[in-house]
Each structure stands twice: as C-alpha cells, then as structure tokens.
C-alpha atoms as a PDB file:
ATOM      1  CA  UNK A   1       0.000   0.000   0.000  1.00  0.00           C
ATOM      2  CA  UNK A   2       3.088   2.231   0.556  1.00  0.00           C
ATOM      3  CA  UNK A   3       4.145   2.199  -2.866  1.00  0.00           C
ATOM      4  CA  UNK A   4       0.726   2.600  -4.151  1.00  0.00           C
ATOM      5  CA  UNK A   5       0.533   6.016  -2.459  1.00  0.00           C
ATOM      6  CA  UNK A   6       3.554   7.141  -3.415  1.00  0.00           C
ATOM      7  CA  UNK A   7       2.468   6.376  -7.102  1.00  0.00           C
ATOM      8  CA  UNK A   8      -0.520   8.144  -6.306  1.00  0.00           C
ATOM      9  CA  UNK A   9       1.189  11.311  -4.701  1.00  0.00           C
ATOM     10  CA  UNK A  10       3.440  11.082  -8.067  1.00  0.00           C
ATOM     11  CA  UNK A  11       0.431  11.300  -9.922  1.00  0.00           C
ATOM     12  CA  UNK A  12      -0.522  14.153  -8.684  1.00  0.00           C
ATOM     13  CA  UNK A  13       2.071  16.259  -8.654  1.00  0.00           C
ATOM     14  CA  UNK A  14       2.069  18.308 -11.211  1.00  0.00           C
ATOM     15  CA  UNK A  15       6.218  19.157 -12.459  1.00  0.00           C
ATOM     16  CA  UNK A  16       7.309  21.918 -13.773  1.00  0.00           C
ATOM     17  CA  UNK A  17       8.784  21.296 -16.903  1.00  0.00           C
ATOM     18  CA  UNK A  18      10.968  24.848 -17.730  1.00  0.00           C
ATOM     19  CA  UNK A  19      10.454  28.434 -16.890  1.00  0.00           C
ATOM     20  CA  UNK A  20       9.045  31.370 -19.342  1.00  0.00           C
ATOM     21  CA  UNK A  21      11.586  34.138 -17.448  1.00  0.00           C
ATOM     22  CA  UNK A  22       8.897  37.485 -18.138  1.00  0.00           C
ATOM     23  CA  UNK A  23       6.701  38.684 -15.527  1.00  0.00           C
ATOM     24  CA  UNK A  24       8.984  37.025 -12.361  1.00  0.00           C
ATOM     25  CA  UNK A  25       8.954  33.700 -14.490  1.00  0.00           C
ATOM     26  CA  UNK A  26       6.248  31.662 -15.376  1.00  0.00           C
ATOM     27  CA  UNK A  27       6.173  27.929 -14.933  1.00  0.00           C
ATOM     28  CA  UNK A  28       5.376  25.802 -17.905  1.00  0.00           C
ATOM     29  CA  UNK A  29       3.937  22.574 -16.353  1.00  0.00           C
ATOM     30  CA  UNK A  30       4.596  19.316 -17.938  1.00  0.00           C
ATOM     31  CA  UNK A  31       0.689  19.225 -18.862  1.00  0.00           C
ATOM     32  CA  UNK A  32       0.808  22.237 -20.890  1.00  0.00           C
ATOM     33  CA  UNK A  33       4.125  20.493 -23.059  1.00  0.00           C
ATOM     34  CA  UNK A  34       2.375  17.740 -23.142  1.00  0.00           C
ATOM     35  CA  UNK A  35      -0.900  19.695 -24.856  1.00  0.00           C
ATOM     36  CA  UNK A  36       1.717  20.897 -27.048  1.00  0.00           C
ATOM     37  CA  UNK A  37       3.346  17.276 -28.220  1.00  0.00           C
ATOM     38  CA  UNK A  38      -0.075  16.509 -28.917  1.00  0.00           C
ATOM     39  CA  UNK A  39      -1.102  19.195 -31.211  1.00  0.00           C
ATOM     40  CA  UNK A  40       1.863  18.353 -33.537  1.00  0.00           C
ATOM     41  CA  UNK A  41       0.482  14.968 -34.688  1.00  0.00           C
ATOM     42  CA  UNK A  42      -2.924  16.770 -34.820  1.00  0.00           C
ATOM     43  CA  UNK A  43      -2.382  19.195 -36.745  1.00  0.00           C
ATOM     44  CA  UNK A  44      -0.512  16.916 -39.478  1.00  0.00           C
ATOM     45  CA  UNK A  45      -3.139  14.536 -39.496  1.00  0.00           C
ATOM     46  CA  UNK A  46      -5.801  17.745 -40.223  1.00  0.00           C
ATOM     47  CA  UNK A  47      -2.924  19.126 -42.512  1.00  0.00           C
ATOM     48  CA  UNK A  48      -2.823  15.780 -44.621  1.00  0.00           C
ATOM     49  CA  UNK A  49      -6.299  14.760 -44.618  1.00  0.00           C
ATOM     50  CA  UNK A  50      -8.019  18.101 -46.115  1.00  0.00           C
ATOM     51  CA  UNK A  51      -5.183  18.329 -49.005  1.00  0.00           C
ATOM     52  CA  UNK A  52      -6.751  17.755 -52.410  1.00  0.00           C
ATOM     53  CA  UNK A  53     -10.587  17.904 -51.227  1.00  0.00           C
ATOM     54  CA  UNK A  54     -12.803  17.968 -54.251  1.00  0.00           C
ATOM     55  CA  UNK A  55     -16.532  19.481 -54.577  1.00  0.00           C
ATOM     56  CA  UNK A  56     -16.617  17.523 -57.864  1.00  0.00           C
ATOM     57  CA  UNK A  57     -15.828  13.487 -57.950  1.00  0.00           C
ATOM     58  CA  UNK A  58     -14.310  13.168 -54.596  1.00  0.00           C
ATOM     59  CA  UNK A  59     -12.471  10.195 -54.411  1.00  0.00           C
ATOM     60  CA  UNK A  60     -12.410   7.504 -51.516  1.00  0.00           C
ATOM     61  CA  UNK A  61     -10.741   9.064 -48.584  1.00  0.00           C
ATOM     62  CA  UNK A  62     -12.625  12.083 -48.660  1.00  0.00           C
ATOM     63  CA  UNK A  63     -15.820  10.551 -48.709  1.00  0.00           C
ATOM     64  CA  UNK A  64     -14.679   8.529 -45.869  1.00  0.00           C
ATOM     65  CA  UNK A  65     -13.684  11.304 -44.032  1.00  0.00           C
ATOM     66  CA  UNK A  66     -17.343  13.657 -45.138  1.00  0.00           C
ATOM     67  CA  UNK A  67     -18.907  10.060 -43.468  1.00  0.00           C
ATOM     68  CA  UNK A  68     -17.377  10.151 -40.494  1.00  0.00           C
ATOM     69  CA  UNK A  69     -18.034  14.247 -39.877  1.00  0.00           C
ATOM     70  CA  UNK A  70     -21.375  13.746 -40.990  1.00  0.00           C
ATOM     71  CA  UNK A  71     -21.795  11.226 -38.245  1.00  0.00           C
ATOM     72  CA  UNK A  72     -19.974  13.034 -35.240  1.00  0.00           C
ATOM     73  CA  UNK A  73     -21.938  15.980 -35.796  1.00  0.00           C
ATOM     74  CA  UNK A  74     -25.236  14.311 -36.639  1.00  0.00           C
ATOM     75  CA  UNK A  75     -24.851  12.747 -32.836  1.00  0.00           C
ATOM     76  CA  UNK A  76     -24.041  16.335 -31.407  1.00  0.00           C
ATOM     77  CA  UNK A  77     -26.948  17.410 -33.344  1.00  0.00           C
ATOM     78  CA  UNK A  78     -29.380  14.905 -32.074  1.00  0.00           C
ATOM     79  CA  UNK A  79     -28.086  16.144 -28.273  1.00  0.00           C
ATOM     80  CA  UNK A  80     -28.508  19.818 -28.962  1.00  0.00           C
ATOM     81  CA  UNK A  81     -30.740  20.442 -31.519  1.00  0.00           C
ATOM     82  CA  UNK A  82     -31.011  22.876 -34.104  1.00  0.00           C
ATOM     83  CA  UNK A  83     -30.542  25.769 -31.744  1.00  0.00           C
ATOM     84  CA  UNK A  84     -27.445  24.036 -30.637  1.00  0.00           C
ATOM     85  CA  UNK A  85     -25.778  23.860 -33.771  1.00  0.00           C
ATOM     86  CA  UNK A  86     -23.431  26.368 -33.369  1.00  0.00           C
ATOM     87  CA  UNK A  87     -21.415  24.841 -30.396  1.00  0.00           C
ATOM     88  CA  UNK A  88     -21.181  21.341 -32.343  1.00  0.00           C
ATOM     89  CA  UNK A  89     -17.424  22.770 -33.524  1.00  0.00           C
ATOM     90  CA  UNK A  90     -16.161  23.205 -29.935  1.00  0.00           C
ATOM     91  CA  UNK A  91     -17.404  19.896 -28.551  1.00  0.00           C
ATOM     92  CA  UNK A  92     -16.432  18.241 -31.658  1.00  0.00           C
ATOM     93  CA  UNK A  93     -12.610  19.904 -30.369  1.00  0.00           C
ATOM     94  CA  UNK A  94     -13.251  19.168 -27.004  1.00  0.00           C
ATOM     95  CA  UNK A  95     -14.118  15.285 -27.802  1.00  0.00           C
ATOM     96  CA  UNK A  96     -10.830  14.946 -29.569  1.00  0.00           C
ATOM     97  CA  UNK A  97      -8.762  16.886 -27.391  1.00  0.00           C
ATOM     98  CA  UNK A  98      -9.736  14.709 -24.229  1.00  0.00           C
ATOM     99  CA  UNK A  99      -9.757  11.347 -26.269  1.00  0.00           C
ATOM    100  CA  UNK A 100      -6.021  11.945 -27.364  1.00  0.00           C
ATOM    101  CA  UNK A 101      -5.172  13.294 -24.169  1.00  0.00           C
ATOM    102  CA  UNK A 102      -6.316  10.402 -22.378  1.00  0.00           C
ATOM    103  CA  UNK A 103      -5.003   7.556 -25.410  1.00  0.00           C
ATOM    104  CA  UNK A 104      -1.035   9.317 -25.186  1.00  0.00           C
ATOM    105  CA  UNK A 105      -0.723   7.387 -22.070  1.00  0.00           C
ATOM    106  CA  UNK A 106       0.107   4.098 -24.433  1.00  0.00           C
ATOM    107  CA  UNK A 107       3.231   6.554 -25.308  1.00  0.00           C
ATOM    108  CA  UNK A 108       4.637   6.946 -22.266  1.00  0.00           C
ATOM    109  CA  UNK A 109       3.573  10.498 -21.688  1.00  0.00           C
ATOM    110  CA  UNK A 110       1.752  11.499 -18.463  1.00  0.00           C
ATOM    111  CA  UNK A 111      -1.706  13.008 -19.803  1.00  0.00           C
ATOM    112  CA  UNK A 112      -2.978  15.968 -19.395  1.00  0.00           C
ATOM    113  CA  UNK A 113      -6.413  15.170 -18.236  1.00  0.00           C
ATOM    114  CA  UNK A 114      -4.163  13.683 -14.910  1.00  0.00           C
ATOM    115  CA  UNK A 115      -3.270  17.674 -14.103  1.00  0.00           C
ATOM    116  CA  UNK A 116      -6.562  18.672 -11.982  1.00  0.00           C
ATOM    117  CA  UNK A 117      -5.283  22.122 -13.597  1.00  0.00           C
ATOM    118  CA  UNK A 118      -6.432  20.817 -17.202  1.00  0.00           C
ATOM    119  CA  UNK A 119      -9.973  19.214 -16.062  1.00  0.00           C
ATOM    120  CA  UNK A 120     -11.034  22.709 -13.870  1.00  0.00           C
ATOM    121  CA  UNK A 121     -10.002  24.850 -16.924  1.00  0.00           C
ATOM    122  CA  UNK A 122     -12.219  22.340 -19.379  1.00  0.00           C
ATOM    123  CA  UNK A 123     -15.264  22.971 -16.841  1.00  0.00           C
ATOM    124  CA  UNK A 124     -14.925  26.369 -17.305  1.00  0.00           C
ATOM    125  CA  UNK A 125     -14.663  26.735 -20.183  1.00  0.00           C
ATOM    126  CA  UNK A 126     -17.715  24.370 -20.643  1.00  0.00           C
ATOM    127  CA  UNK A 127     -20.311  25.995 -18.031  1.00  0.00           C
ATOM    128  CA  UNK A 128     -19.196  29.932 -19.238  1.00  0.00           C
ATOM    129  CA  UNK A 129     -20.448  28.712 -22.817  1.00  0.00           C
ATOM    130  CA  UNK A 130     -23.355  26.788 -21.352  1.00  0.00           C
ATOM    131  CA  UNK A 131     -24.301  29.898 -19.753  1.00  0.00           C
ATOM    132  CA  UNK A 132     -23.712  32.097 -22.563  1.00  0.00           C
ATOM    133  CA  UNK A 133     -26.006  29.723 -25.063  1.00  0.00           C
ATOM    134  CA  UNK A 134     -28.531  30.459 -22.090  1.00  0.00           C
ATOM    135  CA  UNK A 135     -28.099  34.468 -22.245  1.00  0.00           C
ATOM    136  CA  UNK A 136     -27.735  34.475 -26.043  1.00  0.00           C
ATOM    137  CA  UNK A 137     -30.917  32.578 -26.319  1.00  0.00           C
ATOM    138  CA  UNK A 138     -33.287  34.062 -23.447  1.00  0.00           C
ATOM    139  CA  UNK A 139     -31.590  37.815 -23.206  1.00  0.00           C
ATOM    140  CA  UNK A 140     -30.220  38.658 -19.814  1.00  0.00           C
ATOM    141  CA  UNK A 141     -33.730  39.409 -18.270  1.00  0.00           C
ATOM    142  CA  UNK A 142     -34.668  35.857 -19.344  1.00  0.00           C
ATOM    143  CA  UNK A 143     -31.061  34.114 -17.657  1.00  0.00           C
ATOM    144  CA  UNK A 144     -31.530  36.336 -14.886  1.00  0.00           C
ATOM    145  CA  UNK A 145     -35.236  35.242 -14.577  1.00  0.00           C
ATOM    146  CA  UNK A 146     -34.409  31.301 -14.654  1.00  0.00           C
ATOM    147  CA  UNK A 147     -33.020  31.530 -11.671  1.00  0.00           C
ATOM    148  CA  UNK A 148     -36.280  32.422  -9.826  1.00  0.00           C
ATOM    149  CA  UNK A 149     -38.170  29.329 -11.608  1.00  0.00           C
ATOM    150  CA  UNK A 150     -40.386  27.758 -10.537  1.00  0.00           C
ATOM    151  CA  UNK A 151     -40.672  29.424  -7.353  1.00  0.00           C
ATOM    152  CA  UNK A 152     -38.246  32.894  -6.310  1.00  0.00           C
ATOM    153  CA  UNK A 153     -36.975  30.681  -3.258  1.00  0.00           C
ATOM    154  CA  UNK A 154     -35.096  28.085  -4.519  1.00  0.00           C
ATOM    155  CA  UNK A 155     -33.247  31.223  -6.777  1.00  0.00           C
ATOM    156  CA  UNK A 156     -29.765  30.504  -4.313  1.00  0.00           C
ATOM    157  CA  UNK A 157     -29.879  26.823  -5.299  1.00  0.00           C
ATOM    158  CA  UNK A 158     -29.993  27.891  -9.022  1.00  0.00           C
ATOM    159  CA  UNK A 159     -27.267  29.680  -8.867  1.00  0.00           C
ATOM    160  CA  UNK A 160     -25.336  27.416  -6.591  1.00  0.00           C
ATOM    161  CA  UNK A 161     -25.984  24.861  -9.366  1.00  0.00           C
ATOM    162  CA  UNK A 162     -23.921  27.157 -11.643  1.00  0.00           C
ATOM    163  CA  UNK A 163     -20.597  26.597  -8.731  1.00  0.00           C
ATOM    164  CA  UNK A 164     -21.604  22.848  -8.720  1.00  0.00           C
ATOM    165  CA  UNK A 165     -21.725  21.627 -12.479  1.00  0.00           C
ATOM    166  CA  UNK A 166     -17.969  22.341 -13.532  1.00  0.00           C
ATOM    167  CA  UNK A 167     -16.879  21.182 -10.175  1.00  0.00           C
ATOM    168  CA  UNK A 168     -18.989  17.507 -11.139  1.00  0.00           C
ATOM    169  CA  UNK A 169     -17.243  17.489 -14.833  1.00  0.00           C
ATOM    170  CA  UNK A 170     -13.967  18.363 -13.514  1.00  0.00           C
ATOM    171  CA  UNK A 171     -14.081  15.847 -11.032  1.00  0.00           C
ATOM    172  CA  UNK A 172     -15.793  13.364 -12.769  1.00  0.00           C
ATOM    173  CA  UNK A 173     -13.311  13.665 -15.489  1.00  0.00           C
ATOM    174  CA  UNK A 174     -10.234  14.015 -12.935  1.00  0.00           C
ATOM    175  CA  UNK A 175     -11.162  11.023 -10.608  1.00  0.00           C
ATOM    176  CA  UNK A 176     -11.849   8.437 -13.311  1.00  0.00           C
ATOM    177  CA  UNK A 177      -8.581   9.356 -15.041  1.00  0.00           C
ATOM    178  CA  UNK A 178      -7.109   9.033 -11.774  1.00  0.00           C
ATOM    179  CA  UNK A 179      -9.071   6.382 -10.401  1.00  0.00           C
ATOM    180  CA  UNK A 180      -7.833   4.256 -13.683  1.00  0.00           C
ATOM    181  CA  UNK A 181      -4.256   4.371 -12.603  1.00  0.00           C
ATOM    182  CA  UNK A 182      -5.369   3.051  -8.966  1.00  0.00           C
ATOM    183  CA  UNK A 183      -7.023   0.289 -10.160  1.00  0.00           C
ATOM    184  CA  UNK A 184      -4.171  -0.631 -12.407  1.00  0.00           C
ATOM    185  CA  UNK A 185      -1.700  -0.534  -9.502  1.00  0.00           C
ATOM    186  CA  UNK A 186      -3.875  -2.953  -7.773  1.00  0.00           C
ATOM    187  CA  UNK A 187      -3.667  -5.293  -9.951  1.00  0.00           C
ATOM    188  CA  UNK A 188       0.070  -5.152 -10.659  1.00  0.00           C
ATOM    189  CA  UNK A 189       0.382  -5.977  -7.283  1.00  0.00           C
ATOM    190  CA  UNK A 190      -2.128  -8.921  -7.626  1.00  0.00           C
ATOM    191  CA  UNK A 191      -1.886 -10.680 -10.888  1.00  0.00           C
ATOM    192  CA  UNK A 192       0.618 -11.351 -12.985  1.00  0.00           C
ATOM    193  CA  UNK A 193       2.792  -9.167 -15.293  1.00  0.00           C
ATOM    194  CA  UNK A 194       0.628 -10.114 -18.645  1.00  0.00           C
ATOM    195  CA  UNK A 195      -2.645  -9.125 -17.132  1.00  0.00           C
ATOM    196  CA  UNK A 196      -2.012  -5.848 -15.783  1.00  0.00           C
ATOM    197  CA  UNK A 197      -0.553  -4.810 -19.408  1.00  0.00           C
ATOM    198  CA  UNK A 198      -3.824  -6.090 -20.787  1.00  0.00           C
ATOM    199  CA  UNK A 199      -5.688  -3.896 -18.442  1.00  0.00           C
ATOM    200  CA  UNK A 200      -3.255  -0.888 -19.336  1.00  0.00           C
ATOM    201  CA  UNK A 201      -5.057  -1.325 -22.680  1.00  0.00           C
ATOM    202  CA  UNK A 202      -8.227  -0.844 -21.656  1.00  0.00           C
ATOM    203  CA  UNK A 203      -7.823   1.914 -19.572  1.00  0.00           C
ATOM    204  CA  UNK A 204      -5.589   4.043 -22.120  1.00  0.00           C
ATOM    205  CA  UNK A 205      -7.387   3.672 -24.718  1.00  0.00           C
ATOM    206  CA  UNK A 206     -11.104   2.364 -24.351  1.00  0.00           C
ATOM    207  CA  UNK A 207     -11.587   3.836 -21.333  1.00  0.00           C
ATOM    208  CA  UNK A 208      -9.641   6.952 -22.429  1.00  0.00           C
ATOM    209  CA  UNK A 209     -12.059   7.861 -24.843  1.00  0.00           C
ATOM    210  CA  UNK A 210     -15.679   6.899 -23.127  1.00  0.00           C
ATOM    211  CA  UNK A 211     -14.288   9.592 -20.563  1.00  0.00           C
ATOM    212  CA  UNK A 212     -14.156  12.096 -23.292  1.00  0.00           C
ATOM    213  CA  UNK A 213     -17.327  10.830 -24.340  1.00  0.00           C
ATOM    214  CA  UNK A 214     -18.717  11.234 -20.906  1.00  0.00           C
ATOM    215  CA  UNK A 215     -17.976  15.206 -20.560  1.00  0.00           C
ATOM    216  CA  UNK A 216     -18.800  16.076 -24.000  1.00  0.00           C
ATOM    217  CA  UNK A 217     -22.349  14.370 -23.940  1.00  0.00           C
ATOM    218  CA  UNK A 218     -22.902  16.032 -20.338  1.00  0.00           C
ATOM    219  CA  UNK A 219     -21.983  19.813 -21.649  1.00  0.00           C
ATOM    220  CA  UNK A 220     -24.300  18.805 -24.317  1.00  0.00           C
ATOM    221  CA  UNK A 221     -26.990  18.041 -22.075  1.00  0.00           C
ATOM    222  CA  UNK A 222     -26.529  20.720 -19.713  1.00  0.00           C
ATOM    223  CA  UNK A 223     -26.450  23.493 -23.339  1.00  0.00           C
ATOM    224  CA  UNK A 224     -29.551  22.146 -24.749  1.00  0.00           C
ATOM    225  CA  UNK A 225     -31.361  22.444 -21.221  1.00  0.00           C
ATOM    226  CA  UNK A 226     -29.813  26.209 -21.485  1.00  0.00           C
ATOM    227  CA  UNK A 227     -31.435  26.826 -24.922  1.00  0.00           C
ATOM    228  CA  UNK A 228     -34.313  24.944 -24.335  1.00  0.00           C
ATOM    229  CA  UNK A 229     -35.464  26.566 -20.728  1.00  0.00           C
ATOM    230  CA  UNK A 230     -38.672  28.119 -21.925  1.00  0.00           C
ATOM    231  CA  UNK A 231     -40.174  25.421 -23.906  1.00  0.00           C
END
C-alpha cells in the first residue's frame, strides 16, 4: 500500500517542466508540453487529410472522411438540436482533445487530463459557454429570470448549481482518469505481469475515450437544457 501512495502522490504532482523568465517567471507545467506534443500529430493529421478535397468526384478518402463528420456531428446534433448547432465545432474539439489526451498514455507520456489544472479549466470553459447559449438565447432578463423558476426561493440553489456543475465534470473527469491508474496498480500488485498490461489497454485507450465521451455528452446536455429553458 506504501508504494501505491507514493504512485498516487506522483500522480498528482504536477512538475514543472521549464520556466518562461517574463513577468517574475512563469512555470510551464509538464501538462501544458504535453498539450503541445499533442497538437503536432494533430495538426498533421488535419494538414494531410483536407489536401486535395474535391466538390466535384471526390475520391475515396474524402468521402470517408465527409462520413465520419457527418456522423460526429449528426450525434451532437441529435443532443442539442437545431438551436445548438453552433457549439457542435467546440465539442467536436473538445471530444478529440480529451480522447487523445487520455489515449497518449500508451506513449509513455503522463496526460494531461491527470493535471486537476487541465480538467477545472475544461469545466470552465464548458459551463461559461453553457451559460452564454442560455443568455444568447433568453436575453439577460430571461437568464436572470431562470433563476427564480419555478418558485423565487429556490433562486440561491440555481445559482449554486452554476458553482456545482464544472466542479462535477472536472471531477468526474479528474477522478476516473485518476481512479484508472489506482485500479491498475492494484492489480500489478495482484496478478501477474501479462494481465495488468492487458488492463493498461483498456484503460488508455477504451476507457480513455468513453471519458471524453462522458464530458462532451454532459456539456451537451446541460447546453440544450440552457437553450431549451422556456419550452
């Protein structure tokens, strides 16, 4: 158990990879380099792929490609409807982003979605645009009038709900990323050598992903309830 929370403790420390010396110096953590290895291989693979893309007689890879984009954003659009359309791009960005994040593991690269830094700044990011659809939809007096519905005294509950969704998807995200590397400690410590690496598998990659799945299908949930309030 001693080495299993020291591995844990390891896990959560978050290093500091170099200094940026402006402003006193400002520490580049080894999530942020990490980000930045990943958006290499990203943006060759987008690079690549959308070379040569015909409106005329396109040939096989692009219409692979159109199917697969058709069907990503047909499943956003079936979670946000057509008011929602507009976000689609970002949680189509988000999706990917957290999948890759959480697959690099396989690489030997500490992911980023393991830095409670990177999870809190996703649920941010998520809830400010959740509550922007809600404005941009409604107006302000409409937002501001949500909050009193259905009766003016649960109002400080509605708000507090606004404190307590990114601080579920950050640590929903955060503790199952985390809680993936516990489990697979615990079994390296009970089963043989083979069967923990089969296990690393599963958590890097197929687990990896249904976590991205997870946040994205939530902050779709959570917009389309925005959009949607008054009907």
């Amino acid at each position: 158990m001693d080495s299993l929370a020291q591995g844990l403790l390891k896990e959560l420390n978050v290093e500091t990879v170099f200094s940026i010396p402006i402003f006193g110096g400002i520490k580049v953590p080894e999530s942020v380099v990490v980000t930045w290895i990943i958006m290499i291989p990203l943006f060759v693979f987008c690079f690549f792929i959308s070379r040569n893309l015909k409106v005329d007689n396109p040939g096989r890879k692009q219409l692979l490609l159109e199917s697969i984009y058709l069907k990503i954003y047909g499943f956003f659009e079936s979670l946000l409807g057509e008011k929602g359309r507009q976000y689609i791009y970002y949680l189509m960005a988000v999706a990917i982003y957290i999948g890759v994040a959480n697959v690099f593991g396989i690489f030997g690269f500490k992911p980023p979605t393991k830095d409670l830094g990177v999870t809190a700044a996703l649920a941010i990011l998520s809830i400010l645009l959740i509550e922007i659809s809600g404005i941009r939809a409604r107006g302000v007096k409409g937002w501001a009038k949500s909050f009193a519905e259905p009766l003016p005294i649960i109002a400080p509950l509605n708000v507090l709900e606004i404190l307590i969704r990114p601080l579920s998807l950050c640590m929903r995200l955060f503790g199952n990323v985390l809680g993936s590397f516990v489990v697979m400690k615990l079994l390296e410590q009970a089963l043989p050598a083979v069967v923990p690496g089969i296990f690393s598998l599963y958590f890097d990659i197929f687990d990896g992903l249904i976590q991205a799945y997870v946040f994205v299908f939530l902050t779709s949930l959570f917009i389309r309830e925005a959009i949607n309030a008054d009907e």
